[in-house]
PDB file of N, CA and C in Angstrom:
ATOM      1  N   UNK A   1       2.345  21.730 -23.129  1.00  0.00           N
ATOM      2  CA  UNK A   1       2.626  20.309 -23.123  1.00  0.00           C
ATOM      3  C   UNK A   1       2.919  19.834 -21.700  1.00  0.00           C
ATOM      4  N   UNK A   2       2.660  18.669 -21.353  1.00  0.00           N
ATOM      5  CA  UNK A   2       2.695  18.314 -20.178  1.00  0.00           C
ATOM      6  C   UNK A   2       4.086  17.865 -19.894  1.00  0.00           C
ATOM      7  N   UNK A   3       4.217  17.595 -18.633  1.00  0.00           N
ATOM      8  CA  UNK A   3       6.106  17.896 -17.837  1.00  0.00           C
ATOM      9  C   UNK A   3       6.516  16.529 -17.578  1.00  0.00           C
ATOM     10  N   UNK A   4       5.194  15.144 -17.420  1.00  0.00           N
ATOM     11  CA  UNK A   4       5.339  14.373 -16.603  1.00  0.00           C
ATOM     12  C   UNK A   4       4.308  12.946 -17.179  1.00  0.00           C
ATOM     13  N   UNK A   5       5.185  11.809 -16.933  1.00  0.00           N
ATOM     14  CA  UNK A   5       4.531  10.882 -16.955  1.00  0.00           C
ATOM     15  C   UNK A   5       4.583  10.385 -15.787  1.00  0.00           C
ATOM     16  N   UNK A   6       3.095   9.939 -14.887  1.00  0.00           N
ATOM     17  CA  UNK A   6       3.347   8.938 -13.259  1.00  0.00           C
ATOM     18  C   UNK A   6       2.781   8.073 -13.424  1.00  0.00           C
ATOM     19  N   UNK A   7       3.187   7.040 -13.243  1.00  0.00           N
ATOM     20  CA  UNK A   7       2.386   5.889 -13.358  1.00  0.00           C
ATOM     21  C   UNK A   7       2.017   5.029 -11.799  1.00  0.00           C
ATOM     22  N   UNK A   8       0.569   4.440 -11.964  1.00  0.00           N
ATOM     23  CA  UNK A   8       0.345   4.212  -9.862  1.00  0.00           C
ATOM     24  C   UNK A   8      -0.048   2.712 -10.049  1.00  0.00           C
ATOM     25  N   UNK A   9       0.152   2.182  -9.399  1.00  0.00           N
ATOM     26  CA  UNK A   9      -0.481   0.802  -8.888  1.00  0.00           C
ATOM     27  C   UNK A   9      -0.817   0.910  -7.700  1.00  0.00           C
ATOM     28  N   UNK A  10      -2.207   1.105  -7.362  1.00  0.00           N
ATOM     29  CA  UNK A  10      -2.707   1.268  -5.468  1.00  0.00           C
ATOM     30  C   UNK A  10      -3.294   0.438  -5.437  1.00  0.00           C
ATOM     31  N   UNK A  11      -2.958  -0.385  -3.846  1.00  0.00           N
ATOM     32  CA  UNK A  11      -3.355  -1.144  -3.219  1.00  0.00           C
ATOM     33  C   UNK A  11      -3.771  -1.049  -2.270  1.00  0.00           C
ATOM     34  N   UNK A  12      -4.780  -1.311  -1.879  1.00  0.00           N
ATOM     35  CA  UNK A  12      -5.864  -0.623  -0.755  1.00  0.00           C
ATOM     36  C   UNK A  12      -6.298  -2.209   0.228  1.00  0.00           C
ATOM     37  N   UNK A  13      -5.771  -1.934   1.189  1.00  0.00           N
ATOM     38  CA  UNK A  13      -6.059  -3.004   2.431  1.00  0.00           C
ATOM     39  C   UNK A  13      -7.932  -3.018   2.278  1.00  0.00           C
ATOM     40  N   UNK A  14      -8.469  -4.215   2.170  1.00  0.00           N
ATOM     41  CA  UNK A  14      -9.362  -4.188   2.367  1.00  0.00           C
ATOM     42  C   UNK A  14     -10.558  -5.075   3.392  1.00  0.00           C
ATOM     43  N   UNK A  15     -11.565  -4.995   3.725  1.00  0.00           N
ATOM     44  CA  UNK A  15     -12.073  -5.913   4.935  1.00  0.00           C
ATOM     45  C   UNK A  15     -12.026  -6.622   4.159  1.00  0.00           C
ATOM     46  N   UNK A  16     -11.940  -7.947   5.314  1.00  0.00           N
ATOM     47  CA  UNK A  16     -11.827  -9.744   5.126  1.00  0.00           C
ATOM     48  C   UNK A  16     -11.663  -9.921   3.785  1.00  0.00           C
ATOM     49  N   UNK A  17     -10.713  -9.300   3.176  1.00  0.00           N
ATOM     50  CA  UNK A  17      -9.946  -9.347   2.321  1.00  0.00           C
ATOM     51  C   UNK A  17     -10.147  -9.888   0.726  1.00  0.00           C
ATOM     52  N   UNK A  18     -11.720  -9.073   0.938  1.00  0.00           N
ATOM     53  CA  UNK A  18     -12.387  -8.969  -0.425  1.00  0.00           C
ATOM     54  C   UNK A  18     -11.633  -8.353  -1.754  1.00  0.00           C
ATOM     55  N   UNK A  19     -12.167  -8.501  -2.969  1.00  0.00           N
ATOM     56  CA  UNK A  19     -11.792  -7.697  -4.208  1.00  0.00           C
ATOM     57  C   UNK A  19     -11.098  -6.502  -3.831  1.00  0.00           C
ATOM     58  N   UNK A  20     -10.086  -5.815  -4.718  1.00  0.00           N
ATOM     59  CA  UNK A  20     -10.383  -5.341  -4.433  1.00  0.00           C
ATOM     60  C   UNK A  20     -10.377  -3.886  -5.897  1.00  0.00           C
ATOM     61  N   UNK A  21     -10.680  -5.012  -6.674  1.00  0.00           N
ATOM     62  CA  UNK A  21     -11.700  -4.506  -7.670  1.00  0.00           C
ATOM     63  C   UNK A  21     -12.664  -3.284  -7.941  1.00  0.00           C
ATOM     64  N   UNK A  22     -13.703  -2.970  -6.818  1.00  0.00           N
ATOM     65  CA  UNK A  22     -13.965  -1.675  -6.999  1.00  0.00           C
ATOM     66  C   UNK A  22     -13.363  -0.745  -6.315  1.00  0.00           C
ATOM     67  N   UNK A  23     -12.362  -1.056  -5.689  1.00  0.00           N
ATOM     68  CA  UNK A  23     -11.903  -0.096  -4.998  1.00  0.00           C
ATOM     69  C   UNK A  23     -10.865   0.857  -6.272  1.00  0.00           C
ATOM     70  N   UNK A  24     -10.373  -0.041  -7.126  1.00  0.00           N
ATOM     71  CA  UNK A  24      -9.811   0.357  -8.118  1.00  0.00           C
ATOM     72  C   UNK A  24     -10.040   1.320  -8.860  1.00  0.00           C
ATOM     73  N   UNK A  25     -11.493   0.615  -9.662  1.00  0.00           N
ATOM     74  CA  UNK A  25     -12.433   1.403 -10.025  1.00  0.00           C
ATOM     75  C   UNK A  25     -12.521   2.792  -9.830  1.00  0.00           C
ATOM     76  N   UNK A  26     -13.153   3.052  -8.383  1.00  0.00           N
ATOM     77  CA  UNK A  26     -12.703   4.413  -7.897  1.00  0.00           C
ATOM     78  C   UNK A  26     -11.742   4.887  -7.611  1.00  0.00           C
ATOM     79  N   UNK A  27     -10.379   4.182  -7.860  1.00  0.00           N
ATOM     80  CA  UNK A  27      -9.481   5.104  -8.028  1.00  0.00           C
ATOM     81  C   UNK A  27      -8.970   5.858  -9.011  1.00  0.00           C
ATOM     82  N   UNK A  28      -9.579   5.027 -10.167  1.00  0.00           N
ATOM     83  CA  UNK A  28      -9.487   5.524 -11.782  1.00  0.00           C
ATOM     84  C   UNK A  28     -10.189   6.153 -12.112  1.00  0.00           C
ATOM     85  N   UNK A  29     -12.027   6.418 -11.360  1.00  0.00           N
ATOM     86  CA  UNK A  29     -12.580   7.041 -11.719  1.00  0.00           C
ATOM     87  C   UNK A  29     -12.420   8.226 -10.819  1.00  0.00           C
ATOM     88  N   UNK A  30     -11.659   8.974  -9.832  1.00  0.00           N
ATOM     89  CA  UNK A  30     -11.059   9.945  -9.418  1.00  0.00           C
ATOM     90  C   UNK A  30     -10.364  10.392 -10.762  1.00  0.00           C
ATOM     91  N   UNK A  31      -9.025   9.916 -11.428  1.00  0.00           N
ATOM     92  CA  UNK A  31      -8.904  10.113 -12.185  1.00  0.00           C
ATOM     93  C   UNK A  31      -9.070  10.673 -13.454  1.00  0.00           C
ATOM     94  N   UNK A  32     -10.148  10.044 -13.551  1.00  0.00           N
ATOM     95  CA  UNK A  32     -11.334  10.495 -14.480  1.00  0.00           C
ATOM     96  C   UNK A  32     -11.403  11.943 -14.440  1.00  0.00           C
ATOM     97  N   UNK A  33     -11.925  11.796 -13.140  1.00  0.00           N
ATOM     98  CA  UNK A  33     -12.827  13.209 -12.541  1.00  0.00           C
ATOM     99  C   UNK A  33     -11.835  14.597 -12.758  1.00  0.00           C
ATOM    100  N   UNK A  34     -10.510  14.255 -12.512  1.00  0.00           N
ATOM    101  CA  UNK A  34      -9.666  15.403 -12.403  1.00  0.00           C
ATOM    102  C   UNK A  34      -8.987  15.755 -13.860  1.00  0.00           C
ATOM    103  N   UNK A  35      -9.522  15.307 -14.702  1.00  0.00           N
ATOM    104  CA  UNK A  35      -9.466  15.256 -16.477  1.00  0.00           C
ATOM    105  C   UNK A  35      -7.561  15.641 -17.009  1.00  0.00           C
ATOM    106  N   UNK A  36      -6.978  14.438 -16.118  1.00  0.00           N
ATOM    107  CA  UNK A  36      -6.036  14.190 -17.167  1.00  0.00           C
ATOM    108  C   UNK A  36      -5.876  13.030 -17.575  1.00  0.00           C
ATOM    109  N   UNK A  37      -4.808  13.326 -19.043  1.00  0.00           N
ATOM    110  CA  UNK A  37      -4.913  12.112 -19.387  1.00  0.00           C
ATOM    111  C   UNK A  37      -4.383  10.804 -19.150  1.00  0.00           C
ATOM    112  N   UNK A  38      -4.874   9.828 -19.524  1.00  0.00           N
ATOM    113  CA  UNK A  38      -4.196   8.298 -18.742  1.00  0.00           C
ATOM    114  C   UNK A  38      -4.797   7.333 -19.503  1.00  0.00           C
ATOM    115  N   UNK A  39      -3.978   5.952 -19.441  1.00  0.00           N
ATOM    116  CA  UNK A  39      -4.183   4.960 -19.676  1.00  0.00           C
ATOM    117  C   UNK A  39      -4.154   3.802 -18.795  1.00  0.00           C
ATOM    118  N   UNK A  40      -5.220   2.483 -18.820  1.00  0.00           N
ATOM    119  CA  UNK A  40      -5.049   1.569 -17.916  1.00  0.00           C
ATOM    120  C   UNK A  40      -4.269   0.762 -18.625  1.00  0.00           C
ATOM    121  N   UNK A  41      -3.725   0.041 -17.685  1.00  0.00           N
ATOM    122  CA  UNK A  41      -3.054  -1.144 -18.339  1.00  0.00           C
ATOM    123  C   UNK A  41      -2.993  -1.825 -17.110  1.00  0.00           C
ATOM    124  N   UNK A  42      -2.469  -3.762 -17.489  1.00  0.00           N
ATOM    125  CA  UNK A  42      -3.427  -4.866 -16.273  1.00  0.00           C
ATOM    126  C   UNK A  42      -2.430  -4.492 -15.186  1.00  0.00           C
ATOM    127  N   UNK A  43      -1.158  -3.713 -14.627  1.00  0.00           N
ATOM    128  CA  UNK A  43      -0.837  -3.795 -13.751  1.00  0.00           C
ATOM    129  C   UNK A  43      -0.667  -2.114 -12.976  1.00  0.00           C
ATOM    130  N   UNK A  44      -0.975  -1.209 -13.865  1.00  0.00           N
ATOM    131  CA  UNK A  44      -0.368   0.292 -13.403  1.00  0.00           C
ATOM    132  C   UNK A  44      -1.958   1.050 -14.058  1.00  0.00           C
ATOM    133  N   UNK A  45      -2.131   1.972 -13.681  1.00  0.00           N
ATOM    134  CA  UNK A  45      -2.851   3.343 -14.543  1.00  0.00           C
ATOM    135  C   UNK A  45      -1.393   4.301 -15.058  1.00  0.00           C
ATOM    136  N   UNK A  46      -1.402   4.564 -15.658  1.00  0.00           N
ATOM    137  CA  UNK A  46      -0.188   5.929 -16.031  1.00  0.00           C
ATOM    138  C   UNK A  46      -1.154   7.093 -16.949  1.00  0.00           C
ATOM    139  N   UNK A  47      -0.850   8.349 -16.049  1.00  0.00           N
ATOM    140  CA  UNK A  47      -1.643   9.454 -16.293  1.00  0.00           C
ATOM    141  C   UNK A  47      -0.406  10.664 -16.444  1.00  0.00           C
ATOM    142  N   UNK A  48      -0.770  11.343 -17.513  1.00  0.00           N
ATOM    143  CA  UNK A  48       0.147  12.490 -18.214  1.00  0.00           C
ATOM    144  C   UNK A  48      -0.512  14.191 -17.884  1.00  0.00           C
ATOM    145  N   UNK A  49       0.406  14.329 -17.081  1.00  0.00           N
ATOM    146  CA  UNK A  49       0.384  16.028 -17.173  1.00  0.00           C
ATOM    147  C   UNK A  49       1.240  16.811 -16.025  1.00  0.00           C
ATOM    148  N   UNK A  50       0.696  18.130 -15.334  1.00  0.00           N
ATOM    149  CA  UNK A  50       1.915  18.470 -14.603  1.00  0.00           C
ATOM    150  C   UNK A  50       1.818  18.230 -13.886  1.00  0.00           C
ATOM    151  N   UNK A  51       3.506  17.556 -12.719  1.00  0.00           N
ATOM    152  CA  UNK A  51       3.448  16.458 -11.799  1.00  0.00           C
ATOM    153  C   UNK A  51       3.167  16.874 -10.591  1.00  0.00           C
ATOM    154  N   UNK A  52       3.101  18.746 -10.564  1.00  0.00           N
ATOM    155  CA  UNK A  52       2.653  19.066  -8.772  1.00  0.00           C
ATOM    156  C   UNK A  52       0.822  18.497  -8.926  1.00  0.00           C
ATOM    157  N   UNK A  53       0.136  18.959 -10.643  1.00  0.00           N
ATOM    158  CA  UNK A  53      -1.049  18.051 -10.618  1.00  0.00           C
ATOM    159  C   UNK A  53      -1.298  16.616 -10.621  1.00  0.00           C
ATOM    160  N   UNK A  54      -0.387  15.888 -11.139  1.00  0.00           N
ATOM    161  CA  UNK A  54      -0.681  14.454 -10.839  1.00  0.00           C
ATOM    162  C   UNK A  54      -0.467  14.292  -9.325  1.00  0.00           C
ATOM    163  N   UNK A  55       0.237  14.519  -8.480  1.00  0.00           N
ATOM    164  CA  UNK A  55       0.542  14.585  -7.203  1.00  0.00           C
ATOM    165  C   UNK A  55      -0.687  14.564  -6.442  1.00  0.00           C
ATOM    166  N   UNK A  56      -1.408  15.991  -6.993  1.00  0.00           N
ATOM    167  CA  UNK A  56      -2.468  16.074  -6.102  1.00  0.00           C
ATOM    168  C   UNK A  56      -3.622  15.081  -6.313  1.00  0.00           C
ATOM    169  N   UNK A  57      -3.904  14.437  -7.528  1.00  0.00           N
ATOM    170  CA  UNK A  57      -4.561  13.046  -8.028  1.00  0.00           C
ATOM    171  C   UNK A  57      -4.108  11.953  -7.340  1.00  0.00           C
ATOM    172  N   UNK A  58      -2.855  11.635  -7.115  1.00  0.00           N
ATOM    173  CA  UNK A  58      -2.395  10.785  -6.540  1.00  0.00           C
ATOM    174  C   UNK A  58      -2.824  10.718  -4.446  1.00  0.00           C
ATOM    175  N   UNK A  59      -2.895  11.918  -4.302  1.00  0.00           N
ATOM    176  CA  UNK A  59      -3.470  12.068  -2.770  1.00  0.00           C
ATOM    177  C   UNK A  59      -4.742  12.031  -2.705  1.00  0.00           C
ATOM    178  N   UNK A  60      -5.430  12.728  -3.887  1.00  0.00           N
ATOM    179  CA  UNK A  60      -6.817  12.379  -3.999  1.00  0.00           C
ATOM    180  C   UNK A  60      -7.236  10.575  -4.106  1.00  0.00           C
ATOM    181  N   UNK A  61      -6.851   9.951  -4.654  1.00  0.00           N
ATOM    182  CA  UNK A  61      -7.239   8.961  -4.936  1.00  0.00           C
ATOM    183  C   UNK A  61      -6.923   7.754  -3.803  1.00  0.00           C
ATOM    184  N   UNK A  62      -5.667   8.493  -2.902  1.00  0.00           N
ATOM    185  CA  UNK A  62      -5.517   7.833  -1.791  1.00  0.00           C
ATOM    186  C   UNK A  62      -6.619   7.982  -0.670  1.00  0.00           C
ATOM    187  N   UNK A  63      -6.816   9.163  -0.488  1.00  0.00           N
ATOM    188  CA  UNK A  63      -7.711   9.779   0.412  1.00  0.00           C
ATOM    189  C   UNK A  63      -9.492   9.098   0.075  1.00  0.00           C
ATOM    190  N   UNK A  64      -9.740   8.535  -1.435  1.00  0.00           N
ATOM    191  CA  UNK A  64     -11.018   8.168  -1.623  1.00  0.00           C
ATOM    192  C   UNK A  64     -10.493   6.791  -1.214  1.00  0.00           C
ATOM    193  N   UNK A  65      -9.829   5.941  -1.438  1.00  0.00           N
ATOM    194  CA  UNK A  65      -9.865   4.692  -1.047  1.00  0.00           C
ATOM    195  C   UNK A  65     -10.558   4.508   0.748  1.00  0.00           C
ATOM    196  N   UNK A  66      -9.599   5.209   1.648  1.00  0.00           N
ATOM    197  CA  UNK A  66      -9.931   5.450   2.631  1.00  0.00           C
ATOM    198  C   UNK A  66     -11.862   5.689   3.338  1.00  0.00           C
ATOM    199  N   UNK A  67     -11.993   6.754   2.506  1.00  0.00           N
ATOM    200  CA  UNK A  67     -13.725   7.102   2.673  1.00  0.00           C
ATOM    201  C   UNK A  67     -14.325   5.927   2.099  1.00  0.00           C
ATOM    202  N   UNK A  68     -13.694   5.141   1.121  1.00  0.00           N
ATOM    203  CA  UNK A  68     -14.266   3.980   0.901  1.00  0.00           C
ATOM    204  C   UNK A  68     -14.236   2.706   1.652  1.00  0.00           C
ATOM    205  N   UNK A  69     -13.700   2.794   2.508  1.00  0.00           N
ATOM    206  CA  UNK A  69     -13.674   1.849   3.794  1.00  0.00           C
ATOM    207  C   UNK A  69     -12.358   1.278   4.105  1.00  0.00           C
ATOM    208  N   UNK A  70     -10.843   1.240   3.230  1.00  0.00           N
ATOM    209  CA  UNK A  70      -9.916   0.882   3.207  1.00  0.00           C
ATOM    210  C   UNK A  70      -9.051   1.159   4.399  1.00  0.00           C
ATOM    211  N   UNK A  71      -8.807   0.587   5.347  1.00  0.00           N
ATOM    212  CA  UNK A  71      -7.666   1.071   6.278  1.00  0.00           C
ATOM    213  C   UNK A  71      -6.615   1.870   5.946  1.00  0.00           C
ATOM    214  N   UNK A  72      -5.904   1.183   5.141  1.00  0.00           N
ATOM    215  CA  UNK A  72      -4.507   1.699   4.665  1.00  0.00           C
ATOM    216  C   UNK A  72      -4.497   1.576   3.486  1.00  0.00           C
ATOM    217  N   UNK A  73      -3.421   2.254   2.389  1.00  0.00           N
ATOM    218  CA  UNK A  73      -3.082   1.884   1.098  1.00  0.00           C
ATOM    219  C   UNK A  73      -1.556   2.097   0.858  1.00  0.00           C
ATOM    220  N   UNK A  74      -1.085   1.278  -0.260  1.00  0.00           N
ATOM    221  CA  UNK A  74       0.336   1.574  -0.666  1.00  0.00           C
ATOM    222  C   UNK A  74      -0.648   1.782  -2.044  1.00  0.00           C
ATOM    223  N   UNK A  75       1.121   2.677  -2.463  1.00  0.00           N
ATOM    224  CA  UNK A  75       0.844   3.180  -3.680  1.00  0.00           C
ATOM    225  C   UNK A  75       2.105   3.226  -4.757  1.00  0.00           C
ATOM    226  N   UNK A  76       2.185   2.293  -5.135  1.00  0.00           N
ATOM    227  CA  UNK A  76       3.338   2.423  -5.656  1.00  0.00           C
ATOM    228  C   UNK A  76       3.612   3.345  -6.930  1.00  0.00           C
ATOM    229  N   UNK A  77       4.712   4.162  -6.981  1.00  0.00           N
ATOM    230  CA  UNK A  77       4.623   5.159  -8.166  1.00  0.00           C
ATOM    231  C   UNK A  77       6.029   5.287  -9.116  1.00  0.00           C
ATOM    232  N   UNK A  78       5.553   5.694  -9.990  1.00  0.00           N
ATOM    233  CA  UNK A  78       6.619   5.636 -11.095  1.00  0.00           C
ATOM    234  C   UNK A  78       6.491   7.077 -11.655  1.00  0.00           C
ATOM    235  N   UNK A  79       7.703   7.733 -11.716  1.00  0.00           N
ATOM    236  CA  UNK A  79       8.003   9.536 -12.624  1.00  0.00           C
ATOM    237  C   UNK A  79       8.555   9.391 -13.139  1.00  0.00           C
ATOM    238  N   UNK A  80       8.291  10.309 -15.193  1.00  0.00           N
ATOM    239  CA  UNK A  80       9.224  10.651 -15.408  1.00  0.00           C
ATOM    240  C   UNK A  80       9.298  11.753 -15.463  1.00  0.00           C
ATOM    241  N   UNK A  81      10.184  12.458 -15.128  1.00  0.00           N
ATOM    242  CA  UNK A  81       9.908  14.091 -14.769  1.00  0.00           C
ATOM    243  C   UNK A  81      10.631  14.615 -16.324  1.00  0.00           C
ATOM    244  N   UNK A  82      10.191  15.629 -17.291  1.00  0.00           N
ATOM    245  CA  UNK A  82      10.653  16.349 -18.181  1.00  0.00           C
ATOM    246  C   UNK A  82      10.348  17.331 -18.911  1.00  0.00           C
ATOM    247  N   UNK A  83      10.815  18.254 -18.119  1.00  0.00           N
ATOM    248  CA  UNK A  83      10.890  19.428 -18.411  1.00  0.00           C
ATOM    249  C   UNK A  83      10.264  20.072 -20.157  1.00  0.00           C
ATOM    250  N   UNK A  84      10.957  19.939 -20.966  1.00  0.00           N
ATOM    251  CA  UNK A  84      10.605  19.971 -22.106  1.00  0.00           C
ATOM    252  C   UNK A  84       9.731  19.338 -22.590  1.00  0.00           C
ATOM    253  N   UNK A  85       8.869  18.188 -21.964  1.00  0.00           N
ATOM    254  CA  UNK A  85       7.473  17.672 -22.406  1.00  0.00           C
ATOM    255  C   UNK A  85       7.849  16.146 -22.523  1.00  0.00           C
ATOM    256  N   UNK A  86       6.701  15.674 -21.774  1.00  0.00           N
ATOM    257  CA  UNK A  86       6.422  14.117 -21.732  1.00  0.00           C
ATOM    258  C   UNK A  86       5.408  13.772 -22.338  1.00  0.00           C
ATOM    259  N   UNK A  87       4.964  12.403 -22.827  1.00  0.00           N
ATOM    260  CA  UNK A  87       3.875  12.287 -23.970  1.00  0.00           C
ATOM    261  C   UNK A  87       3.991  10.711 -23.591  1.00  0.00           C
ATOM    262  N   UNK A  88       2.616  10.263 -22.983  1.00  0.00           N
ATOM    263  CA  UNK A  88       2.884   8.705 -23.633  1.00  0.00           C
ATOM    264  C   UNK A  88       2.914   8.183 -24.729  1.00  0.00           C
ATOM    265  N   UNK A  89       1.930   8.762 -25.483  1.00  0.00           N
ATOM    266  CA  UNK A  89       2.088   8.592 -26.976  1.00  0.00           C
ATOM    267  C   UNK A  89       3.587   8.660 -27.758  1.00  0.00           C
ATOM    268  N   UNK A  90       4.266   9.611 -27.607  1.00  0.00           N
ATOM    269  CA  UNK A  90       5.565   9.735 -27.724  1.00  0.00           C
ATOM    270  C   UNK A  90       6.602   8.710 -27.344  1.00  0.00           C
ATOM    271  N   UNK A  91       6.597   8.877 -26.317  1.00  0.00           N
ATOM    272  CA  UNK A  91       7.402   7.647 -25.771  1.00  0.00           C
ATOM    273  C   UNK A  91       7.339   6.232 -25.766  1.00  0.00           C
ATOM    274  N   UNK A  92       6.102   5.617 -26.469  1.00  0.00           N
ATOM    275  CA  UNK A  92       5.652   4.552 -27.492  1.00  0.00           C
ATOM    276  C   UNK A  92       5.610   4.575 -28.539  1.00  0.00           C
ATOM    277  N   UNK A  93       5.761   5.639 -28.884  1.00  0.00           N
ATOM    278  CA  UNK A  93       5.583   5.580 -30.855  1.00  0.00           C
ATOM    279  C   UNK A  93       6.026   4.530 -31.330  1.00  0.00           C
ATOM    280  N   UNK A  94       6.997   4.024 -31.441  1.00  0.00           N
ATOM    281  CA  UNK A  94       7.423   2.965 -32.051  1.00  0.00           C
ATOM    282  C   UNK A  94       7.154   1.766 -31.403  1.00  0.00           C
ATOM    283  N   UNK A  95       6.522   1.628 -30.176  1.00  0.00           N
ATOM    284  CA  UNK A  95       5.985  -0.061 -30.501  1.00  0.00           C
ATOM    285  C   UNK A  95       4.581   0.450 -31.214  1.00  0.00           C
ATOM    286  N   UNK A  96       3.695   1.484 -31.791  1.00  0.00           N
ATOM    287  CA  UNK A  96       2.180   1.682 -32.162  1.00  0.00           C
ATOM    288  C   UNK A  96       2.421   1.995 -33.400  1.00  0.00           C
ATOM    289  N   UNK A  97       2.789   1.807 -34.696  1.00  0.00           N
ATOM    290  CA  UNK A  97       2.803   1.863 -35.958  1.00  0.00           C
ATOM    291  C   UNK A  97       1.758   2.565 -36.410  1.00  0.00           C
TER     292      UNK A  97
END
């Protein structure tokens, strides 16, 4: 069972201060790529599993913004670290009937 819920909102500086919409995109579809699980939602992604691996997703996805033309990025992040097992599903059950 997984240890960790992180949740990211990245923001990626972009030229003349276009969308920055696909940049997103590829940050979720990094995500994707590194097959854990996650959900979008309109202001965060939050992805479940162990947090030295979300970590390294989280640098990955910084590091593609960049190759994608981005100067800089913030990244804002959210943990919950637990030991005995984190679950988004779990930890919503009761608002999902």
């Amino acid at each position: 069972m997984a240890d960790s819920l992180v949740s990211i909102q990245i923001i990626p500086k972009t030229k003349n201060g276009e969308s920055v919409i696909p940049y997103v995109d590829e940050a979720i579809a990094v995500i994707e790529e590194a097959g854990v699980a996650y959900k979008v939602h309109p202001l965060e992604t939050t992805m479940e599993g162990e947090l030295t691996e979300l970590f390294s997703v989280i640098e990955k996805m910084n590091k593609k913004m960049i190759e994608i033309g981005s100067s800089n990025v913030i990244s804002q992040i959210k943990v919950l670290y637990q030991p005995s097992g984190a679950s988004m599903d779990k930890l919503t059950e009761k608002y999902h009937p």
